[in-house]
Protein backbone atom coordinates (compact mmCIF):
# COMPACT_ATOMS: atom_id res chain seq x y z
CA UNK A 1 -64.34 -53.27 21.97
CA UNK A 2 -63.46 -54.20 25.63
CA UNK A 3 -59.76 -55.13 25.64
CA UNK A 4 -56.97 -55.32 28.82
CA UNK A 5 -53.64 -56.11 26.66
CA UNK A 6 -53.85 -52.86 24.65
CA UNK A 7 -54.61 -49.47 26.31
CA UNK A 8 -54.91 -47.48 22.99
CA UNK A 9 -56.24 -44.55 24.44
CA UNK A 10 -53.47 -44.71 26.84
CA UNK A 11 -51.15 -45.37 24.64
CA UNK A 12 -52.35 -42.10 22.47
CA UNK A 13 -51.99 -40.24 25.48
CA UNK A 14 -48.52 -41.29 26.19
CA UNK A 15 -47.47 -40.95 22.62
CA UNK A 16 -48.97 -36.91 22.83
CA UNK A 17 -46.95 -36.75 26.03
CA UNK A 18 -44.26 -37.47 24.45
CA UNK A 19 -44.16 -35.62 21.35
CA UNK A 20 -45.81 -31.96 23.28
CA UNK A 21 -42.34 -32.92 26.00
CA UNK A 22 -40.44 -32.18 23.08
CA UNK A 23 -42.05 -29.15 21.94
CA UNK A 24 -41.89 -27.86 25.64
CA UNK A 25 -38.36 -28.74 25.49
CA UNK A 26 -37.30 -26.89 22.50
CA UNK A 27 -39.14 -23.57 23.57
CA UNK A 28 -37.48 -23.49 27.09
CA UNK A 29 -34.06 -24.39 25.01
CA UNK A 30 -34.68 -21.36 22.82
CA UNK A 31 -35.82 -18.70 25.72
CA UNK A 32 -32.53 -20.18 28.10
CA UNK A 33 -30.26 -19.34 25.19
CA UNK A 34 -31.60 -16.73 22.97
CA UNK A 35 -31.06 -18.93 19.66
CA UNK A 36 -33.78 -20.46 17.28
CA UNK A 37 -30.65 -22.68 16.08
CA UNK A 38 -29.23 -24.09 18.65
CA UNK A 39 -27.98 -27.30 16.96
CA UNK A 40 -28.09 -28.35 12.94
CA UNK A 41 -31.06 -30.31 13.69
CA UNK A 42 -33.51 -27.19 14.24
CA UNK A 43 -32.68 -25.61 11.16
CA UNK A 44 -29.79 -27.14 9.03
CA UNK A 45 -29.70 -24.59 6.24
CA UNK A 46 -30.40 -21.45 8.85
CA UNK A 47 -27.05 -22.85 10.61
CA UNK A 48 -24.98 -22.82 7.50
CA UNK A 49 -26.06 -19.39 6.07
CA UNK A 50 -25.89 -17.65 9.56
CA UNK A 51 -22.46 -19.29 10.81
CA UNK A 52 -20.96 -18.21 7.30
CA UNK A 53 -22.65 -14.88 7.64
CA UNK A 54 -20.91 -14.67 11.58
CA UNK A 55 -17.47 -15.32 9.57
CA UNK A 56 -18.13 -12.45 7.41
CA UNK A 57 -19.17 -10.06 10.23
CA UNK A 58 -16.41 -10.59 12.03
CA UNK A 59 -14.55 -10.09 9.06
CA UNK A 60 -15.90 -6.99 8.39
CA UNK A 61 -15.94 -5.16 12.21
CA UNK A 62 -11.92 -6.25 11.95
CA UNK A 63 -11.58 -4.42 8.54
CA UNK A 64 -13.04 -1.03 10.28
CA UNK A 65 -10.48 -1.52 12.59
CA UNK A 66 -7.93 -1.95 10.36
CA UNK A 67 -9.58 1.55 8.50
CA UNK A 68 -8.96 3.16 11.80
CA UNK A 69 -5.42 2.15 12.53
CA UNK A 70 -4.61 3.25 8.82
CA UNK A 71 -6.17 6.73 9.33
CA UNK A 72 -4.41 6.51 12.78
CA UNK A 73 -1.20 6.38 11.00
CA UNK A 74 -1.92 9.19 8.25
CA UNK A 75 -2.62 11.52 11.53
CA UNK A 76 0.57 10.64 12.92
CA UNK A 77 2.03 11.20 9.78
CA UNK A 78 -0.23 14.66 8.56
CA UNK A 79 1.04 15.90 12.43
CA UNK A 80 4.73 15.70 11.68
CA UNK A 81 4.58 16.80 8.03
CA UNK A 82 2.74 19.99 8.93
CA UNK A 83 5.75 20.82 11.58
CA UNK A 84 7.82 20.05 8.63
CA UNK A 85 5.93 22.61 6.23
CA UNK A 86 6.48 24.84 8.91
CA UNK A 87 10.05 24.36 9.04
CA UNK A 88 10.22 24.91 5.33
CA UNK A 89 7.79 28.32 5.94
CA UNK A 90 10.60 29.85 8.45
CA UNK A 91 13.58 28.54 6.14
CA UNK A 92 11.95 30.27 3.50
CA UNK A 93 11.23 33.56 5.62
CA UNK A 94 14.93 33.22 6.35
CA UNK A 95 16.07 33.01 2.68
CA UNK A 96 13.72 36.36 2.01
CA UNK A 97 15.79 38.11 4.81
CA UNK A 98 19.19 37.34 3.41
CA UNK A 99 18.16 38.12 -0.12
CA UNK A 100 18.01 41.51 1.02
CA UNK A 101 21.16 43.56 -0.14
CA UNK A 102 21.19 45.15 3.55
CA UNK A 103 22.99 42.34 5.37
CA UNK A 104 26.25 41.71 5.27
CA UNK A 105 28.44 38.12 4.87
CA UNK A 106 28.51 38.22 8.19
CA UNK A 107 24.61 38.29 8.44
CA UNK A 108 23.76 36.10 5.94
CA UNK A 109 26.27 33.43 7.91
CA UNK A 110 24.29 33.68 10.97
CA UNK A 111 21.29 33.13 9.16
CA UNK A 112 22.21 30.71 7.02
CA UNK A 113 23.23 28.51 10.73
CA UNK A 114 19.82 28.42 11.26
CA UNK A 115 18.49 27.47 7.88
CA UNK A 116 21.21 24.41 8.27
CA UNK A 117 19.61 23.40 11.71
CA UNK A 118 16.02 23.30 10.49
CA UNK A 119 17.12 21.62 7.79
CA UNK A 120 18.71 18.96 9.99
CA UNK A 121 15.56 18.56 11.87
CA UNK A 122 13.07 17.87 9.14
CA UNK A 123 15.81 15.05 8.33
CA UNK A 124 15.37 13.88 12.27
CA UNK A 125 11.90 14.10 12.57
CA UNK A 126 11.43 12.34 9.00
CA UNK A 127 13.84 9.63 10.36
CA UNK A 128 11.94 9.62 14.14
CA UNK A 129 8.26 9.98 13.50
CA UNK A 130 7.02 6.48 14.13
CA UNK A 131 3.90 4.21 14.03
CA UNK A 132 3.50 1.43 15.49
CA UNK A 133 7.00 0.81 15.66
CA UNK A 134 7.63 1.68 11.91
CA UNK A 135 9.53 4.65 10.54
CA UNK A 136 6.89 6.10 8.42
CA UNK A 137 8.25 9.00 6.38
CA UNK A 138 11.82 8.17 5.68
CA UNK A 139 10.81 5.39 2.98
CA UNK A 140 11.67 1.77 2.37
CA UNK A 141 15.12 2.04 2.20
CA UNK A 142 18.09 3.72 4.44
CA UNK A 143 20.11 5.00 1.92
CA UNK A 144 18.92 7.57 0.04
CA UNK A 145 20.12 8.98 -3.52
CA UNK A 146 19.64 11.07 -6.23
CA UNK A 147 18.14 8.55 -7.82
CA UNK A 148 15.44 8.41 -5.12
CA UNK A 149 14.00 5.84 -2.44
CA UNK A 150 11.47 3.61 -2.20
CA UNK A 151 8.11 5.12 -0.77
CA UNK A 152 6.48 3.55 2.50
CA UNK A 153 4.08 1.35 1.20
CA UNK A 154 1.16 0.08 2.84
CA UNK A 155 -2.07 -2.46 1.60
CA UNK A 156 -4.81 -1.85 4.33
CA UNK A 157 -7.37 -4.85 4.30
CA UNK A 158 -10.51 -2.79 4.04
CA UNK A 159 -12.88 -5.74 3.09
CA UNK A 160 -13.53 -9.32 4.42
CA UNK A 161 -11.84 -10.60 0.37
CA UNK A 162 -8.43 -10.62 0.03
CA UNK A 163 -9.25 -8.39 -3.07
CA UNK A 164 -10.39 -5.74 -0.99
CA UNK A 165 -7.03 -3.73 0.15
CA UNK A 166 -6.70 -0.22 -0.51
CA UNK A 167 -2.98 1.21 -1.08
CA UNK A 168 -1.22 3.95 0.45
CA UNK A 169 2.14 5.66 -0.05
CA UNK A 170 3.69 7.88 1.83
CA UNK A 171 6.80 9.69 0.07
CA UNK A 172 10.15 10.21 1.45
CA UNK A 173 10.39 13.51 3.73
CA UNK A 174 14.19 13.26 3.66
CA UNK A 175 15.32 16.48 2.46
CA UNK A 176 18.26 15.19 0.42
CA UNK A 177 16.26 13.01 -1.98
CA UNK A 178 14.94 16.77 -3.33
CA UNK A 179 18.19 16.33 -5.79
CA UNK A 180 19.44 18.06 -8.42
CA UNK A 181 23.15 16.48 -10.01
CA UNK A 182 22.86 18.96 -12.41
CA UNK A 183 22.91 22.07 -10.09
CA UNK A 184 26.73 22.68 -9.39
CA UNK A 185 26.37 25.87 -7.39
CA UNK A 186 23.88 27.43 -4.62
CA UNK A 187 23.00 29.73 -6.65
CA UNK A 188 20.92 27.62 -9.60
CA UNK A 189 24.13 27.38 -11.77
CA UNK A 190 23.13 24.13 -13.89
CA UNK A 191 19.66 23.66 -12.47
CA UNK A 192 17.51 21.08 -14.28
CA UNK A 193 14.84 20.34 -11.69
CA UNK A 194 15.00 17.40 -9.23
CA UNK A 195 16.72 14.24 -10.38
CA UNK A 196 14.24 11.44 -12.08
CA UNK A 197 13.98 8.32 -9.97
CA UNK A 198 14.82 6.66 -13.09
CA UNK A 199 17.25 8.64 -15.71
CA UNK A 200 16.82 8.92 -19.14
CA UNK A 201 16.92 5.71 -21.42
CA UNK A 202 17.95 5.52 -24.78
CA UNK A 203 17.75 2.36 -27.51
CA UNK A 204 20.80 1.30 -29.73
CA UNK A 205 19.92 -0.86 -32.55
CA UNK A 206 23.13 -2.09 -33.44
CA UNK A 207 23.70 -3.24 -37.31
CA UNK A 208 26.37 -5.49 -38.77
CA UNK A 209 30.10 -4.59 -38.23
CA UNK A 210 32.38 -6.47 -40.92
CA UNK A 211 36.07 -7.42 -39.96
CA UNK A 212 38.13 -4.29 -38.89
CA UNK A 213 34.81 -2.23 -38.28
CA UNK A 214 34.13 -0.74 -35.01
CA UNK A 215 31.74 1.77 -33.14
CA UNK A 216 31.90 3.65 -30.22
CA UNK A 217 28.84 4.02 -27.85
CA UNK A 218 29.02 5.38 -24.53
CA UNK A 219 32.61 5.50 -24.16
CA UNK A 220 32.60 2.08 -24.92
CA UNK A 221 34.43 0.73 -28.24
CA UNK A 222 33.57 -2.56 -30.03
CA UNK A 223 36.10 -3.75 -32.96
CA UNK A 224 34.66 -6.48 -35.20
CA UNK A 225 37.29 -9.70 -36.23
CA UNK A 226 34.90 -11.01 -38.47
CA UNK A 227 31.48 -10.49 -39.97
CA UNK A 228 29.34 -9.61 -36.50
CA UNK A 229 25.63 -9.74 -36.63
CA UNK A 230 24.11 -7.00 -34.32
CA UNK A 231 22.43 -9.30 -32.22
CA UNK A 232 25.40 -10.79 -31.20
CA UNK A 233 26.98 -7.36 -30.78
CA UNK A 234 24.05 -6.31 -28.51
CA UNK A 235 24.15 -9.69 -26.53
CA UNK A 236 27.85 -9.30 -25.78
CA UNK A 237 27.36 -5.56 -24.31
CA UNK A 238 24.01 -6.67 -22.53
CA UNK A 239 25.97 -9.74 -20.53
CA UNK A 240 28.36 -7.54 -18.67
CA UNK A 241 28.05 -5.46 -15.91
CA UNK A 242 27.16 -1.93 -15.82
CA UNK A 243 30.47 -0.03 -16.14
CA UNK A 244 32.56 -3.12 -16.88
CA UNK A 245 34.29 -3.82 -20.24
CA UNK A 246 32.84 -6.51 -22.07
CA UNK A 247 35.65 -9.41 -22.67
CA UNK A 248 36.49 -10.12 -26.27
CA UNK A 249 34.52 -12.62 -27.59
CA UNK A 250 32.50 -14.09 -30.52
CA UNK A 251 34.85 -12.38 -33.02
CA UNK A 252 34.64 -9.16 -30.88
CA UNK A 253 37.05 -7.08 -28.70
CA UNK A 254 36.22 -4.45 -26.57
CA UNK A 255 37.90 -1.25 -25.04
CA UNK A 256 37.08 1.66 -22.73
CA UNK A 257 33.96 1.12 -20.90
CA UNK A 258 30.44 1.77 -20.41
CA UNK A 259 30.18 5.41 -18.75
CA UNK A 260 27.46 6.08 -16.78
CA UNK A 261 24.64 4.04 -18.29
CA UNK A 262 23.17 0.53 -17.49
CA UNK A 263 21.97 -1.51 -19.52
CA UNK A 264 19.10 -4.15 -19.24
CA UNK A 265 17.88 -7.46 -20.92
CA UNK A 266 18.14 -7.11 -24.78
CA UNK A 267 15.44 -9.53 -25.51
CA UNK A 268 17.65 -11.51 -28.24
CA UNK A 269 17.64 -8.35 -30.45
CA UNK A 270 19.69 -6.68 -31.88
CA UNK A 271 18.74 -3.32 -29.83
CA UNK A 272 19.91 -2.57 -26.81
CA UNK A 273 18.20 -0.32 -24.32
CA UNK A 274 21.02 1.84 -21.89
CA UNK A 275 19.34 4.03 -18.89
CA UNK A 276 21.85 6.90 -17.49
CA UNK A 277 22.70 6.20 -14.18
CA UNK A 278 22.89 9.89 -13.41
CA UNK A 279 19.47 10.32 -13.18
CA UNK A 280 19.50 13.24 -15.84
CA UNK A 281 16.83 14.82 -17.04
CA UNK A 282 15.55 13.71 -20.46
CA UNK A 283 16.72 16.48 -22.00
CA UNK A 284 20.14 15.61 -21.42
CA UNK A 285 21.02 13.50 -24.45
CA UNK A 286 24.48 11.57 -23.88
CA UNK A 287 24.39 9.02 -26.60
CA UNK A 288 25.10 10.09 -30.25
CA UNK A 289 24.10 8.34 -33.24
CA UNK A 290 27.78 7.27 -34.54
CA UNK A 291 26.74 8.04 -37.94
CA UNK A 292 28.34 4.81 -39.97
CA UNK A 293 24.94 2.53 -40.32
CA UNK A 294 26.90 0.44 -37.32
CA UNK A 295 24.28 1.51 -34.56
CA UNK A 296 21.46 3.81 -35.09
CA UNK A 297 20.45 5.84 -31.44
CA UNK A 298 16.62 6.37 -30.86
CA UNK A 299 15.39 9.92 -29.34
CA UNK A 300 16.29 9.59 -25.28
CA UNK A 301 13.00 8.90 -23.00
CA UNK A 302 12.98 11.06 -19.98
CA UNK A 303 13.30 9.35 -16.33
CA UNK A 304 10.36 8.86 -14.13
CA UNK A 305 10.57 11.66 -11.37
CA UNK A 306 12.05 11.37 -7.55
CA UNK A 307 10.76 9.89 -4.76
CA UNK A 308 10.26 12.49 -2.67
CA UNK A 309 7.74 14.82 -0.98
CA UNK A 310 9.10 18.05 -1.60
CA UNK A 311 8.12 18.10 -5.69
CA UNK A 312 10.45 20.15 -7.76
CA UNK A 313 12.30 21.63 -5.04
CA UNK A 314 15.98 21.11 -5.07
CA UNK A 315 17.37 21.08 -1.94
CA UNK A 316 20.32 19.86 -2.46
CA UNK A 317 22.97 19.65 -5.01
CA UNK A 318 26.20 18.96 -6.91
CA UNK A 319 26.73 15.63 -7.64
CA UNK A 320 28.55 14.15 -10.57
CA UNK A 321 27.03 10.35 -10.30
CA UNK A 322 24.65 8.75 -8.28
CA UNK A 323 27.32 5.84 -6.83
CA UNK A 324 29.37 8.41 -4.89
CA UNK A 325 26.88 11.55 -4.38
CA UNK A 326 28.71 14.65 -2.93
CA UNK A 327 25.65 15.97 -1.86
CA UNK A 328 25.70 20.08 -0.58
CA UNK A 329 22.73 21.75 0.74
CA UNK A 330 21.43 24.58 -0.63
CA UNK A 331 22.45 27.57 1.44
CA UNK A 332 21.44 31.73 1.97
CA UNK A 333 25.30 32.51 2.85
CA UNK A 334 25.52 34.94 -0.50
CA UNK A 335 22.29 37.43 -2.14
CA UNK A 336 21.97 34.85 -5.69
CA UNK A 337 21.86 32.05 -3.22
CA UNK A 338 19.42 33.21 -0.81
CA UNK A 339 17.29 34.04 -4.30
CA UNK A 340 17.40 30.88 -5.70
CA UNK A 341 16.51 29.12 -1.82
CA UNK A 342 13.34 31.46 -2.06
CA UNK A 343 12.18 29.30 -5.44
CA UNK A 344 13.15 25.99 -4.14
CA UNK A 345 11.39 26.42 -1.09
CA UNK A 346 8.21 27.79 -2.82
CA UNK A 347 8.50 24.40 -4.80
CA UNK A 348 9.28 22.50 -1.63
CA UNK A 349 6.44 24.04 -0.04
CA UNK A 350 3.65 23.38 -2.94
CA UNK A 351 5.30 19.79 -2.94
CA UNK A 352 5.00 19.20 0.42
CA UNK A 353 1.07 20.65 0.72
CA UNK A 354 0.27 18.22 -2.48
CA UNK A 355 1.89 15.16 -0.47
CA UNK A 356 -0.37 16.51 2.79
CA UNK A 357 -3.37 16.81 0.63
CA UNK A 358 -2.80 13.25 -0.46
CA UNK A 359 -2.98 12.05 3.44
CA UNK A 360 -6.14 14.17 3.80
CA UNK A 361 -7.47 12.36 1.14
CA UNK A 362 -6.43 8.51 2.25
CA UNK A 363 -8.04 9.53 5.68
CA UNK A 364 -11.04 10.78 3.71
CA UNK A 365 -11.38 7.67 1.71
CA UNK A 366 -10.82 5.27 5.01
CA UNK A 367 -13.52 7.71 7.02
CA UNK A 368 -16.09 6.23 4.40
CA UNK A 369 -15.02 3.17 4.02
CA UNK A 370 -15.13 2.22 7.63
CA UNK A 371 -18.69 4.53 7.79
CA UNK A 372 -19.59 1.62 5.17
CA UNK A 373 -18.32 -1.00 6.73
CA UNK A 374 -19.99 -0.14 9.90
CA UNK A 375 -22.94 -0.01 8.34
CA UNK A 376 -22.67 -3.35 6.34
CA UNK A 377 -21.95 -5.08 9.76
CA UNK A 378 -25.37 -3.85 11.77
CA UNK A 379 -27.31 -4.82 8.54
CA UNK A 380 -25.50 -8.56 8.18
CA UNK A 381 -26.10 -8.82 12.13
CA UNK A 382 -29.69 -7.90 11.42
CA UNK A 383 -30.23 -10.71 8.77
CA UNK A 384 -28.41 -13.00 11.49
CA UNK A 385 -30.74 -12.40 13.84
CA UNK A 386 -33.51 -13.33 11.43
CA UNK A 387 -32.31 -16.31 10.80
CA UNK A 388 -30.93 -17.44 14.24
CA UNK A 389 -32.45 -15.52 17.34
CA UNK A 390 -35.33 -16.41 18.78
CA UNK A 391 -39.07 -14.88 18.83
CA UNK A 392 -39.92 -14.41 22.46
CA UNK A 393 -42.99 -13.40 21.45
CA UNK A 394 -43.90 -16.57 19.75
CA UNK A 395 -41.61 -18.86 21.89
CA UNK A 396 -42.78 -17.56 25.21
CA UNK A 397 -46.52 -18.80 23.84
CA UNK A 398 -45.34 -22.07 22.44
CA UNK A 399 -44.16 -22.72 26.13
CA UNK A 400 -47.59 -21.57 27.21
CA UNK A 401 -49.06 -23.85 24.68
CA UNK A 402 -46.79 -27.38 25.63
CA UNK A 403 -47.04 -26.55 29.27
CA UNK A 404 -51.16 -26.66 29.11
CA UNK A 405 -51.12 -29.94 26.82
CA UNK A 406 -48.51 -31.81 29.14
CA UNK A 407 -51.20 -30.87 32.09
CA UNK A 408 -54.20 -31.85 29.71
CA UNK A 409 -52.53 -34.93 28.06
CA UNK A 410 -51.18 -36.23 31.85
CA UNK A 411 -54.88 -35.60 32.46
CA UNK A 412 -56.32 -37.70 29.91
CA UNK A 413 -53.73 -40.79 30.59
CA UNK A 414 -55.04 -40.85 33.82
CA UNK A 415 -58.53 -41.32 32.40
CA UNK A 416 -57.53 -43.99 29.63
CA UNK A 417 -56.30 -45.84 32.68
CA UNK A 418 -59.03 -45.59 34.96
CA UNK A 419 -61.24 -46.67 31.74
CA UNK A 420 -59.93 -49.89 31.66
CA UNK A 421 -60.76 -50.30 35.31
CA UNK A 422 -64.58 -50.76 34.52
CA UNK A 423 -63.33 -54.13 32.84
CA UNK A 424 -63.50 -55.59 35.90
CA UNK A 425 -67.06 -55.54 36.19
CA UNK A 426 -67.53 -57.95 33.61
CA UNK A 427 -66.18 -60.40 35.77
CA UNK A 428 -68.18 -59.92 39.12
């Protein structure tokens, strides 16, 4: 049919124009950038999965860092705590040379002024070595006691979940948390092995004390005015103070005092647990059963052992209670000392290699983890290029393609125009 108002063929042409601009647009947008997503329109679920994959990559290249700073820190640390060992190695070949019966007072005295210096410097360089700004052998704490100090803890984010931390815990190299109360001379009088962290703890079930009845428990005495349950016996001790005397109360008076145990939360029982605050061993037994069917004592649990890197070497000793330590260093000045400084410095020693061993094994642990982490990023960054880069291959041809058709297609618009043009001869 011979029309003029509607160029169809034209218009087809115009409309392929169009649609092949569009094509050629989106090929020359994905060769000038690289991406086969460049907005949410091209692929809407591609975007989501690779931005969310991006997030986790990212995550995942910062948690090798974070492996590396941590294994960073266990070198600084393993460097210092082998001087250390070797400190303890020389104290030790020191100790061998005074327990010889060929040196004098005199000699040992001189010798022993050296043990006391390297002694002092394992304390500076466990107060001094630093990471990062953070004191990383001397512990959590400042003070340190018989009763131990907190370890330098650290939760490395390994993982791109929160749930994905690995621990690490470096004990205290400060020589005088290597404690023994128990030891009252150089020589090993007393010795019972480093001082737990937490002493020995003991539970009193207390039964009923009828008027004029009383017991005695840790130096503490409790006189009954009335019929006393022991629940109300043990809630009276268990809301003072450790140390204090209880104040009368609830039919009950009190004298003396609580010596040298704590005691914690009863629970509304009648049984009350007390922990020594010596820090003795658990085969130190300072409760008694008072043996009237007042209070029955249950078999002491031993104390968890010392923070401290230097195992059961006791390097220092002496010390009555753990509130006012009168710490003394073990010394070589006499032959039975020097002896017994050769066996606490063999246990310092195997103490101190276990605690090294332990860093060799963090940094072994991190060394794989970031390996695997490492390896986990390249093959998440592979699957984001699938999804997101583009072909060049296949884009550079599309271009090919949509630049021919815009040449053919302008072509054949120029036709459907000069079509219509014959029209006109109709009307001559």
């Amino acid at each position: 049919m011979s029309v003029i108002n509607t160029n169809t063929a034209a218009n087809i042409s115009a409309n392929a124009i169009r649609s092949n601009e569009r094509e050629m647009s989106r090929a020359m947008e994905r060769l000038s950038t690289g991406s086969r997503i460049n907005s949410a329109k091209d692929d809407a679920a591609g975007l989501a999965i690779s931005d969310r994959m991006s997030a986790q990559t990212r995550g995942i290249e910062q948690a090798v860092r974070n492996a590396n700073d941590a294994i960073s820190l266990l070198r600084t640390a393993e460097g210092a705590t082998k001087e250390i060992t070797n400190m303890l190695s020389r104290m030790r070949e020191l100790a061998v040379q005074a327990a010889s019966g060929t040196y004098t007072a005199t000699d040992r005295a001189a010798l022993d002024l050296e043990f006391g210096a390297l002694m002092d410097e394992i304390d500076r360089v466990a107060s001094n070595t630093k990471w990062n700004g953070s004191a990383i052998l001397s512990g959590s704490t400042t003070t340190y006691t018989p009763a131990g100090a907190g370890t330098k803890d650290y939760s490395i984010q390994i993982g791109t979940d929160a749930s994905q931390s690995m621990d690490l815990n470096l004990n205290v190299w400060k020589t005088n948390v290597a404690f023994d109360s128990q030891m009252t001379a150089a020589s090993g009088t007393g010795r019972d092995g480093v001082d737990p962290k937490a002493g020995e703890s003991q539970v009193v079930t207390f039964e009923q004390l009828t008027n004029g009845q009383s017991v005695t428990i840790a130096g503490l005495t409790i006189t009954a005015g009335a019929t006393v349950s022991g629940t109300v016996i043990a809630e009276q001790i268990d809301s003072q103070d450790s140390g204090s005397t209880p104040s009368a109360g609830n039919n009950l008076t009190f004298s003396g005092a609580l010596t040298g145990y704590s005691t914690g939360d009863n629970g509304g029982t009648a049984a009350v647990t007390f922990t020594h605050t010596g820090g003795l061993q658990g085969s130190n037994t300072d409760l008694t059963d008072p043996g009237t069917g007042i209070a029955s004592v249950a078999a002491a649990t031993a104390g968890t052992d010392a923070v401290g890197a230097y195992g059961q070497g006791s390097l220092f000793f002496n010390s009555n209670t753990l509130a006012s330590p009168t710490a003394t260093r073990i010394n070589i000045t006499a032959q039975a000392n020097a002896s017994q400084a050769v066996t606490e410095l063999d246990n310092a020693i195997n103490g101190a290699a276990a605690e090294r061993a332990k860093y060799g094994s963090y940094m072994s642990r991190l060394q794989h983890a970031a390996d695997n982490l490492s390896n986990t990023a390249v093959n998440t960054r592979a699957s984001i290029s699938q999804i997101k880069d583009a072909d060049y291959a296949s884009e550079t041809s599309e271009l090919a393609r949509t630049q021919i058709i815009a040449q053919a297609s302008t072509a054949m618009l120029a036709q459907a125009n000069q079509v219509k043009q014959t029209v006109l001869l109709l009307l001559q």
